[in-house]
PDB file of N, CA and C in Angstrom:
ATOM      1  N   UNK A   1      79.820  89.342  44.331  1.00  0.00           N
ATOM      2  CA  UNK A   1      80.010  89.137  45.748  1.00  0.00           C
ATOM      3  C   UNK A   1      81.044  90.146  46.253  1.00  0.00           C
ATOM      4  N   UNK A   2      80.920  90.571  47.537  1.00  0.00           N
ATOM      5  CA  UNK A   2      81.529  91.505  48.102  1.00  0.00           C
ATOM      6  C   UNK A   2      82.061  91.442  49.581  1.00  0.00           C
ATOM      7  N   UNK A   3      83.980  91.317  49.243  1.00  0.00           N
ATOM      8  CA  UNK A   3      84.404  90.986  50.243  1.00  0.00           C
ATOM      9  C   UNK A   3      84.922  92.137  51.179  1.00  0.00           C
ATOM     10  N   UNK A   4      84.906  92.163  52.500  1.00  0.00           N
ATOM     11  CA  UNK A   4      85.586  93.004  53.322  1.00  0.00           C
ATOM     12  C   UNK A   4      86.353  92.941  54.146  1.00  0.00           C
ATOM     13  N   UNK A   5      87.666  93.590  54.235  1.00  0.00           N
ATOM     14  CA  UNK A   5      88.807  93.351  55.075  1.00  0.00           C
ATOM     15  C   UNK A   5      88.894  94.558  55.959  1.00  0.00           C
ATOM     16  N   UNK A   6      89.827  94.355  57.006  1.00  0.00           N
ATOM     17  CA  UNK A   6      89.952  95.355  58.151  1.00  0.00           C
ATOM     18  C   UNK A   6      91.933  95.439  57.816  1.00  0.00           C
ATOM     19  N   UNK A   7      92.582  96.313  57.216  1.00  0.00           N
ATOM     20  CA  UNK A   7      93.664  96.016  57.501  1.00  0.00           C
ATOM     21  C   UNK A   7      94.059  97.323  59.076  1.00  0.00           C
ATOM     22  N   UNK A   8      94.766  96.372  59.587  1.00  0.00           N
ATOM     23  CA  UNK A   8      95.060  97.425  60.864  1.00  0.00           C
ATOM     24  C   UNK A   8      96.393  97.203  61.039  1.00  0.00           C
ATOM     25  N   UNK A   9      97.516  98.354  60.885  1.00  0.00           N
ATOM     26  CA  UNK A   9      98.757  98.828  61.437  1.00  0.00           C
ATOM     27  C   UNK A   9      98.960  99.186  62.879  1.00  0.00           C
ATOM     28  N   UNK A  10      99.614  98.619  63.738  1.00  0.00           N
ATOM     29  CA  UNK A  10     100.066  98.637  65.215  1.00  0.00           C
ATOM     30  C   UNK A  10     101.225  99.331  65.147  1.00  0.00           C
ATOM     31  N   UNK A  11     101.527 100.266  65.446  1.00  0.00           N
ATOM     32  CA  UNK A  11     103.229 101.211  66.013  1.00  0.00           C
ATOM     33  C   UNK A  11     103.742 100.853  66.912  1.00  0.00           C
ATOM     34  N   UNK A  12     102.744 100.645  68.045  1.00  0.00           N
ATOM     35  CA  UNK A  12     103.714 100.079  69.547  1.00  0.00           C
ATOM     36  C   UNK A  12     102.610  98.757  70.082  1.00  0.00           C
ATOM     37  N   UNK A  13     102.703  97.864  70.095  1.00  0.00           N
ATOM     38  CA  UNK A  13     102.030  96.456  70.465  1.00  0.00           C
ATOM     39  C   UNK A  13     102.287  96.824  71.683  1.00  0.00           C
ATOM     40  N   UNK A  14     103.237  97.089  72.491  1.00  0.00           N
ATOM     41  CA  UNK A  14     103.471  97.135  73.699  1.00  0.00           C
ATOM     42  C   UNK A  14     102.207  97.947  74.412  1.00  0.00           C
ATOM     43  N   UNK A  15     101.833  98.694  73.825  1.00  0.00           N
ATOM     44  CA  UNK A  15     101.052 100.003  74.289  1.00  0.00           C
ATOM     45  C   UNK A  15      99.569  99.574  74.189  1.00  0.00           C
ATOM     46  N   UNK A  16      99.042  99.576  72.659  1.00  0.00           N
ATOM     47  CA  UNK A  16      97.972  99.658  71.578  1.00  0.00           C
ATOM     48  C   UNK A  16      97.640  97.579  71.936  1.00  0.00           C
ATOM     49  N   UNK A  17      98.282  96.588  72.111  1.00  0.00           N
ATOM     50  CA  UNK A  17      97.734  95.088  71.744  1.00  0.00           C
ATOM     51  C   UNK A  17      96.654  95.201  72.583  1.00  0.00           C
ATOM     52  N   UNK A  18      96.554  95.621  73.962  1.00  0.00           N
ATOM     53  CA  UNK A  18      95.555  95.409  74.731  1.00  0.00           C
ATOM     54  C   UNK A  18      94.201  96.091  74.813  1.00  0.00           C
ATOM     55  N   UNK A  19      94.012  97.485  73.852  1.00  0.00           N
ATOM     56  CA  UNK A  19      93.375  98.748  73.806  1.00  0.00           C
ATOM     57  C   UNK A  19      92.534  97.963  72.387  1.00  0.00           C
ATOM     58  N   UNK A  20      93.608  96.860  71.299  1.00  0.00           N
ATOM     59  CA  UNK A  20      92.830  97.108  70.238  1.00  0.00           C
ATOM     60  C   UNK A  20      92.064  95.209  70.173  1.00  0.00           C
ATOM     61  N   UNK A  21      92.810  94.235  71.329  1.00  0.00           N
ATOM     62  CA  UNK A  21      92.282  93.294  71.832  1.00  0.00           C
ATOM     63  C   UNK A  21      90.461  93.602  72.103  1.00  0.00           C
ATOM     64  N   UNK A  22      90.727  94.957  72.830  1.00  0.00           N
ATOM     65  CA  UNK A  22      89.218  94.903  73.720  1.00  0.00           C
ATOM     66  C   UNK A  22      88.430  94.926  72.679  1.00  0.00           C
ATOM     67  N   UNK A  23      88.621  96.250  71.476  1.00  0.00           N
ATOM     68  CA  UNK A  23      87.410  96.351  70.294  1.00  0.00           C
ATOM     69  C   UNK A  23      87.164  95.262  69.491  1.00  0.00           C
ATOM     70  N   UNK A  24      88.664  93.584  69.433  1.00  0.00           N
ATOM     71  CA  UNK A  24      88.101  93.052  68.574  1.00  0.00           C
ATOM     72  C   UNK A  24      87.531  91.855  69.043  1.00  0.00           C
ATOM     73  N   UNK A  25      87.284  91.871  70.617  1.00  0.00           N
ATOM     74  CA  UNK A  25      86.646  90.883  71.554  1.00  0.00           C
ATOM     75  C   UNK A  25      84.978  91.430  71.557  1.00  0.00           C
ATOM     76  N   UNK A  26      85.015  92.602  71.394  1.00  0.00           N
ATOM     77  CA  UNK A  26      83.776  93.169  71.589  1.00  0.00           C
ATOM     78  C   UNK A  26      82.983  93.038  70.861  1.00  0.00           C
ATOM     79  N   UNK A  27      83.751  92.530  69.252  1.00  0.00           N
ATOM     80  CA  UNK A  27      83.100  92.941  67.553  1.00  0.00           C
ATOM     81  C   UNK A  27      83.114  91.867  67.393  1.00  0.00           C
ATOM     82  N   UNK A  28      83.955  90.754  68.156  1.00  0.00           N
ATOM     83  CA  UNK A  28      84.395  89.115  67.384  1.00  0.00           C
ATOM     84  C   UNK A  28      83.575  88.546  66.794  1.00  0.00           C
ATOM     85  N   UNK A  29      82.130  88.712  66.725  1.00  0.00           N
ATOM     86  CA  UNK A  29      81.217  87.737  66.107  1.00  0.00           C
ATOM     87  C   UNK A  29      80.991  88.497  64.855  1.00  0.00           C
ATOM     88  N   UNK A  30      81.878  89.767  64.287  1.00  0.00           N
ATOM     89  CA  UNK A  30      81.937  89.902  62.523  1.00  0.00           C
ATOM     90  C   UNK A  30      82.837  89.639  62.248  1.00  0.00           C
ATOM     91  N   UNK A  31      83.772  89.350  62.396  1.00  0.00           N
ATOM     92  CA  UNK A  31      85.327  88.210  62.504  1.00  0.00           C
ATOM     93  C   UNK A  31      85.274  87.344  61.980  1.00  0.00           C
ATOM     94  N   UNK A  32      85.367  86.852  60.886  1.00  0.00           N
ATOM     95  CA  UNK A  32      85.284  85.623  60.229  1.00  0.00           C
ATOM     96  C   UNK A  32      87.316  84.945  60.449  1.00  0.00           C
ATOM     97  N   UNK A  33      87.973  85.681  60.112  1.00  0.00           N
ATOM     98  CA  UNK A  33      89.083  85.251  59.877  1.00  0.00           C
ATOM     99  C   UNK A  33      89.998  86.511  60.564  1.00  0.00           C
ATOM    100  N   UNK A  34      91.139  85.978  61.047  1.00  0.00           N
ATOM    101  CA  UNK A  34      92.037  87.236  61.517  1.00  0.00           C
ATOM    102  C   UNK A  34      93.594  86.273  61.623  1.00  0.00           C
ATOM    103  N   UNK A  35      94.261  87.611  61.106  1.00  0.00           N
ATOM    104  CA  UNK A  35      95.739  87.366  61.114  1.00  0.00           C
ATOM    105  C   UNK A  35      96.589  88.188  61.544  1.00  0.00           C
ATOM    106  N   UNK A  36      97.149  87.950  62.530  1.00  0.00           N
ATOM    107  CA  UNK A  36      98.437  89.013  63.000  1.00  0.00           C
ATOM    108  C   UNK A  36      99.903  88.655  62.533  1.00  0.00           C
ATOM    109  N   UNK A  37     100.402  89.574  62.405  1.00  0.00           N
ATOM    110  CA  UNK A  37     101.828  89.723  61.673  1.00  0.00           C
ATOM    111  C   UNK A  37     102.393  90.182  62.446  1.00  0.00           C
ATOM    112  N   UNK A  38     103.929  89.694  62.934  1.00  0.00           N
ATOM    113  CA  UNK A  38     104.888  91.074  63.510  1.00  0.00           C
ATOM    114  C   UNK A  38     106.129  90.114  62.952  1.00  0.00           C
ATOM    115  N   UNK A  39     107.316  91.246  63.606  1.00  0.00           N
ATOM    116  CA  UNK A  39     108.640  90.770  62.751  1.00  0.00           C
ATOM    117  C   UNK A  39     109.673  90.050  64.576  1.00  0.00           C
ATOM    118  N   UNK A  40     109.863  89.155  63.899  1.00  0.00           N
ATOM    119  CA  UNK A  40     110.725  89.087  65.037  1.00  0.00           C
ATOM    120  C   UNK A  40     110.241  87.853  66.128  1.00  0.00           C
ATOM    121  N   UNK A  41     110.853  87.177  66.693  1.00  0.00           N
ATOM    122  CA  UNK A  41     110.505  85.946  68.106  1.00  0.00           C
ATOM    123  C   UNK A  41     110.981  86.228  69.268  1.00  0.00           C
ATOM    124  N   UNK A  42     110.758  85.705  70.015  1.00  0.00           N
ATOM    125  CA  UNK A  42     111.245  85.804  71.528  1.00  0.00           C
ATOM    126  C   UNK A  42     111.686  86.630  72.012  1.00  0.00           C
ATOM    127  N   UNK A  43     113.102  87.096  72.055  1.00  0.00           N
ATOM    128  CA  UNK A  43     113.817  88.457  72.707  1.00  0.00           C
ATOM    129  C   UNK A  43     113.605  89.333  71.428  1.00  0.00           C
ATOM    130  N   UNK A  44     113.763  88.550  70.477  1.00  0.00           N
ATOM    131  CA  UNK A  44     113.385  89.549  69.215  1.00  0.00           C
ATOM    132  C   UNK A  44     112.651  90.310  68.771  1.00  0.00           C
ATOM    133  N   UNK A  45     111.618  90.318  68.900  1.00  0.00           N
ATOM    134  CA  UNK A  45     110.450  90.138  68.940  1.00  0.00           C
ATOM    135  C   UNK A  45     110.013  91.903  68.945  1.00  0.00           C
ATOM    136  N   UNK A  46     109.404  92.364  67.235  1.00  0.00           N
ATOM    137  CA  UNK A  46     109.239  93.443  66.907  1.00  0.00           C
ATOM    138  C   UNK A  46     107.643  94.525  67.580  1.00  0.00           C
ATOM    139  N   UNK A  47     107.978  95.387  68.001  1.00  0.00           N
ATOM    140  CA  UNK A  47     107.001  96.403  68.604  1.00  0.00           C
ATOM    141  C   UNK A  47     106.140  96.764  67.378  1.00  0.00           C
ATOM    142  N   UNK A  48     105.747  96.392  66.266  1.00  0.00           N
ATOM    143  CA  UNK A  48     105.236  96.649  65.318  1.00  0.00           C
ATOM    144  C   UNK A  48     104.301  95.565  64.600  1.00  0.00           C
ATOM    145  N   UNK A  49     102.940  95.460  64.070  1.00  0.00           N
ATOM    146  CA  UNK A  49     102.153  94.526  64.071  1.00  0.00           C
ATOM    147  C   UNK A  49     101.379  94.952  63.112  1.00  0.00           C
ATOM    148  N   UNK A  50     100.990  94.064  62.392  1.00  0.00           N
ATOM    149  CA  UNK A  50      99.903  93.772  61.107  1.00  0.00           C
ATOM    150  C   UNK A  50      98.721  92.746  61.272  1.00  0.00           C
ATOM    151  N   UNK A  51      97.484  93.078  61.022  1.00  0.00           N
ATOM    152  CA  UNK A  51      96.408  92.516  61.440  1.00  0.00           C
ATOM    153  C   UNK A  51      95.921  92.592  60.366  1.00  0.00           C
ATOM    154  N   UNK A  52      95.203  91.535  59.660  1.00  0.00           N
ATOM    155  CA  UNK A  52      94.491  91.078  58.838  1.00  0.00           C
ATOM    156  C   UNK A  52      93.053  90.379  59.406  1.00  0.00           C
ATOM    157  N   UNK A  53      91.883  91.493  59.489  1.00  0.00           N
ATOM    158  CA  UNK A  53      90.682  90.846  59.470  1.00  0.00           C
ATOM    159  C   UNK A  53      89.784  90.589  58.240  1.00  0.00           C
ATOM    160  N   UNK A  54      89.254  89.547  58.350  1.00  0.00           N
ATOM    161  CA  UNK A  54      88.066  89.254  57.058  1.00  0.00           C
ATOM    162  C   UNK A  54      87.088  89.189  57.686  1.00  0.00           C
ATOM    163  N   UNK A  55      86.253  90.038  57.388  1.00  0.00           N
ATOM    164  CA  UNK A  55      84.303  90.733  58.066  1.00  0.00           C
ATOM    165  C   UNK A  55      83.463  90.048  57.175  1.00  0.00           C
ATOM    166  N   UNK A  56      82.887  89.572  58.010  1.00  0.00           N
ATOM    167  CA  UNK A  56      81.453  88.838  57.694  1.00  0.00           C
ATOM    168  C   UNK A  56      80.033  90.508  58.625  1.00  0.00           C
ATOM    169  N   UNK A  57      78.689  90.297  57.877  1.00  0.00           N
ATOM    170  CA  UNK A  57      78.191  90.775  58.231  1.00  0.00           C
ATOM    171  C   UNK A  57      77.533  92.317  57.641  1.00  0.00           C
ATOM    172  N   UNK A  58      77.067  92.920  58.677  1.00  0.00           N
ATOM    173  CA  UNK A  58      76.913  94.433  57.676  1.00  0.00           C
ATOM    174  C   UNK A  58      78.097  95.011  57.571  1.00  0.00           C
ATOM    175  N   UNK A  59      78.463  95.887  56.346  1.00  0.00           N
ATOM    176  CA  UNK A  59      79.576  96.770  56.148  1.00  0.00           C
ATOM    177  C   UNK A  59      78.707  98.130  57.168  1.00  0.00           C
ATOM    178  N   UNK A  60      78.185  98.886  57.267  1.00  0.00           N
ATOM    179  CA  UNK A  60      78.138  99.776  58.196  1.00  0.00           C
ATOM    180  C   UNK A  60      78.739  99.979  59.623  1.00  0.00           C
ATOM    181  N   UNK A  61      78.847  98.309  60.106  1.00  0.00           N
ATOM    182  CA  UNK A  61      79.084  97.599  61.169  1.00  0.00           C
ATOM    183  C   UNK A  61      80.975  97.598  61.073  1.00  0.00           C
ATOM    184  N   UNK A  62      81.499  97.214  59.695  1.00  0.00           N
ATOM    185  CA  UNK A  62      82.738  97.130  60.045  1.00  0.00           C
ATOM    186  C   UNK A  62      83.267  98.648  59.682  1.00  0.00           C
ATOM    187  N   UNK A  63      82.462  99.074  59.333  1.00  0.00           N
ATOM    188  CA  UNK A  63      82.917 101.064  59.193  1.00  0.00           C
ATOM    189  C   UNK A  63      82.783 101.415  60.970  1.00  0.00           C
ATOM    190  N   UNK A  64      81.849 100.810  61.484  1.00  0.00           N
ATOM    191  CA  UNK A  64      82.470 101.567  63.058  1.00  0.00           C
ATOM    192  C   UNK A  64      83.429 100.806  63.795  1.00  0.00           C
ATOM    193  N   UNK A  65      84.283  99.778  63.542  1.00  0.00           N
ATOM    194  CA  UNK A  65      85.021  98.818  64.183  1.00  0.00           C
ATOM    195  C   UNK A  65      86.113  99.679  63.666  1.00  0.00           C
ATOM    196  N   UNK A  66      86.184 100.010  62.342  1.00  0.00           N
ATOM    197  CA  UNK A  66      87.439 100.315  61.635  1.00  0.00           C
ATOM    198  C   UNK A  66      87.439 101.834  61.910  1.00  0.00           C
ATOM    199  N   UNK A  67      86.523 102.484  62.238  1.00  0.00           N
ATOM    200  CA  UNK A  67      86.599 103.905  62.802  1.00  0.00           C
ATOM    201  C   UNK A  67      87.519 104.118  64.907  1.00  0.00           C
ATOM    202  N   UNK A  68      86.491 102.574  65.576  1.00  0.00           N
ATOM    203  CA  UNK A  68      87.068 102.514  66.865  1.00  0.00           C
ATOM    204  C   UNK A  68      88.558 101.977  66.826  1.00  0.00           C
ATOM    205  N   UNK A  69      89.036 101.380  66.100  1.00  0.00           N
ATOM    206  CA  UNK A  69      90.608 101.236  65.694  1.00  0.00           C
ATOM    207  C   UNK A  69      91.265 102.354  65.556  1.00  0.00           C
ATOM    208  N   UNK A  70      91.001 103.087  64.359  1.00  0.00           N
ATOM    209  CA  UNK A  70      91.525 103.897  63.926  1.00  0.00           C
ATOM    210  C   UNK A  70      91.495 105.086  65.340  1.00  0.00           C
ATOM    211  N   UNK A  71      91.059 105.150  65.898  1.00  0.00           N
ATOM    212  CA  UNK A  71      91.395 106.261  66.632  1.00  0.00           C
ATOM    213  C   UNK A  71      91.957 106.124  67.901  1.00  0.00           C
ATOM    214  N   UNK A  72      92.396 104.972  68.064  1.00  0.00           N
ATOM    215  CA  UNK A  72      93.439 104.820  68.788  1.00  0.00           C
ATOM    216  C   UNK A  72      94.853 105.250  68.586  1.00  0.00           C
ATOM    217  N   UNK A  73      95.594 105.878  69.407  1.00  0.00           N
ATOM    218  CA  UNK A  73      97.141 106.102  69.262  1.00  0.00           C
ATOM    219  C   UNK A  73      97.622 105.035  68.961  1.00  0.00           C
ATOM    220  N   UNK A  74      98.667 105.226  67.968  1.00  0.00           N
ATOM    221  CA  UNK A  74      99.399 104.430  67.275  1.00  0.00           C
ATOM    222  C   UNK A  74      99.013 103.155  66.061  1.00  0.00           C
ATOM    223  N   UNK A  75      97.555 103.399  65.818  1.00  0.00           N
ATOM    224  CA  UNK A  75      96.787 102.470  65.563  1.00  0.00           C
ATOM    225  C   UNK A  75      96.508 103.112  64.159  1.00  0.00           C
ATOM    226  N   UNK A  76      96.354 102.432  63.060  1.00  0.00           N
ATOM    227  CA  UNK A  76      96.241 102.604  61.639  1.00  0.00           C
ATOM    228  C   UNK A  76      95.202 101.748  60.956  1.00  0.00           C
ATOM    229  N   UNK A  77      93.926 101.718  60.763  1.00  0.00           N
ATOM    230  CA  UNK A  77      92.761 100.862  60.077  1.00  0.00           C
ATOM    231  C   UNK A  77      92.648 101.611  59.140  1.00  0.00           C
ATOM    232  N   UNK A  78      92.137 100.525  57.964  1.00  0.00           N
ATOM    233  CA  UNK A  78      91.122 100.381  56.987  1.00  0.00           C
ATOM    234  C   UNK A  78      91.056  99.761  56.420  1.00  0.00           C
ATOM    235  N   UNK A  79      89.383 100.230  56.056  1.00  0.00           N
ATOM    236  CA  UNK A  79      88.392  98.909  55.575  1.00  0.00           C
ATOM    237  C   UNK A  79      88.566  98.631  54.177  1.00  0.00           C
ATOM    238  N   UNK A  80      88.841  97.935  53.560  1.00  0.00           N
ATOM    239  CA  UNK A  80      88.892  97.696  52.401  1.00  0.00           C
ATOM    240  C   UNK A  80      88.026  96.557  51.853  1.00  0.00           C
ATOM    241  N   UNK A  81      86.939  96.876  50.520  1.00  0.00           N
ATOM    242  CA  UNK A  81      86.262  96.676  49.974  1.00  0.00           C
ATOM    243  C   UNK A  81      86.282  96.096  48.680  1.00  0.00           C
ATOM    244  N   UNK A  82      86.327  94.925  48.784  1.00  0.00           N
ATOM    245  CA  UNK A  82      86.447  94.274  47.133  1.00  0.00           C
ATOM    246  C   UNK A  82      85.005  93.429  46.408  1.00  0.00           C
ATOM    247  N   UNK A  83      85.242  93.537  44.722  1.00  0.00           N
ATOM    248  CA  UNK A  83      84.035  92.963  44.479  1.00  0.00           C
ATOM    249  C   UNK A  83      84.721  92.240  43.267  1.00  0.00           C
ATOM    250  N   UNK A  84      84.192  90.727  43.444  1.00  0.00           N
ATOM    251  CA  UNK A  84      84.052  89.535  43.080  1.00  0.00           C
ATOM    252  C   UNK A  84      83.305  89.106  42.004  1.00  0.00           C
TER     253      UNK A  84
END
């Protein structure tokens, strides 16, 4: 069995949350699972973000999600491929 993840690095959330919102509203139905990470709360609250997706579906499909990420400024994807 063969699992697939999306890891995606954010530099500025401030900038990039809303640019990389749209691609994963657009893709959401290969989305099985998603996790965001950042450092920090309230006033604290770090400009820097970690996203953990788990893809259901075709892998060809999450090679262009993880390509429309990736080429966003400030934005860091990839797909990573494991077998079970």
């Amino acid at each position: 069995m063969e699992k697939n993840v999306i890891l995606i690095l954010i530099d500025s959330r401030k900038d990039s949350a809303v640019k990389v919102q749209k691609i994963l509203t657009e893709w959401g139905c290969l989305v099985k699972t998603r996790l965001g990470l950042h450092e920090g709360v309230l006033s604290n609250c770090s400009d820097h973000g970690l996203l953990f997706l788990e893809m259901v579906g075709e892998k060809e499909k999450h090679e262009q999600i993880k390509n429309l990420l990736d080429n966003l400024p400030g934005v860091n994807a990839k797909l990573v491929s494991l077998e079970v």
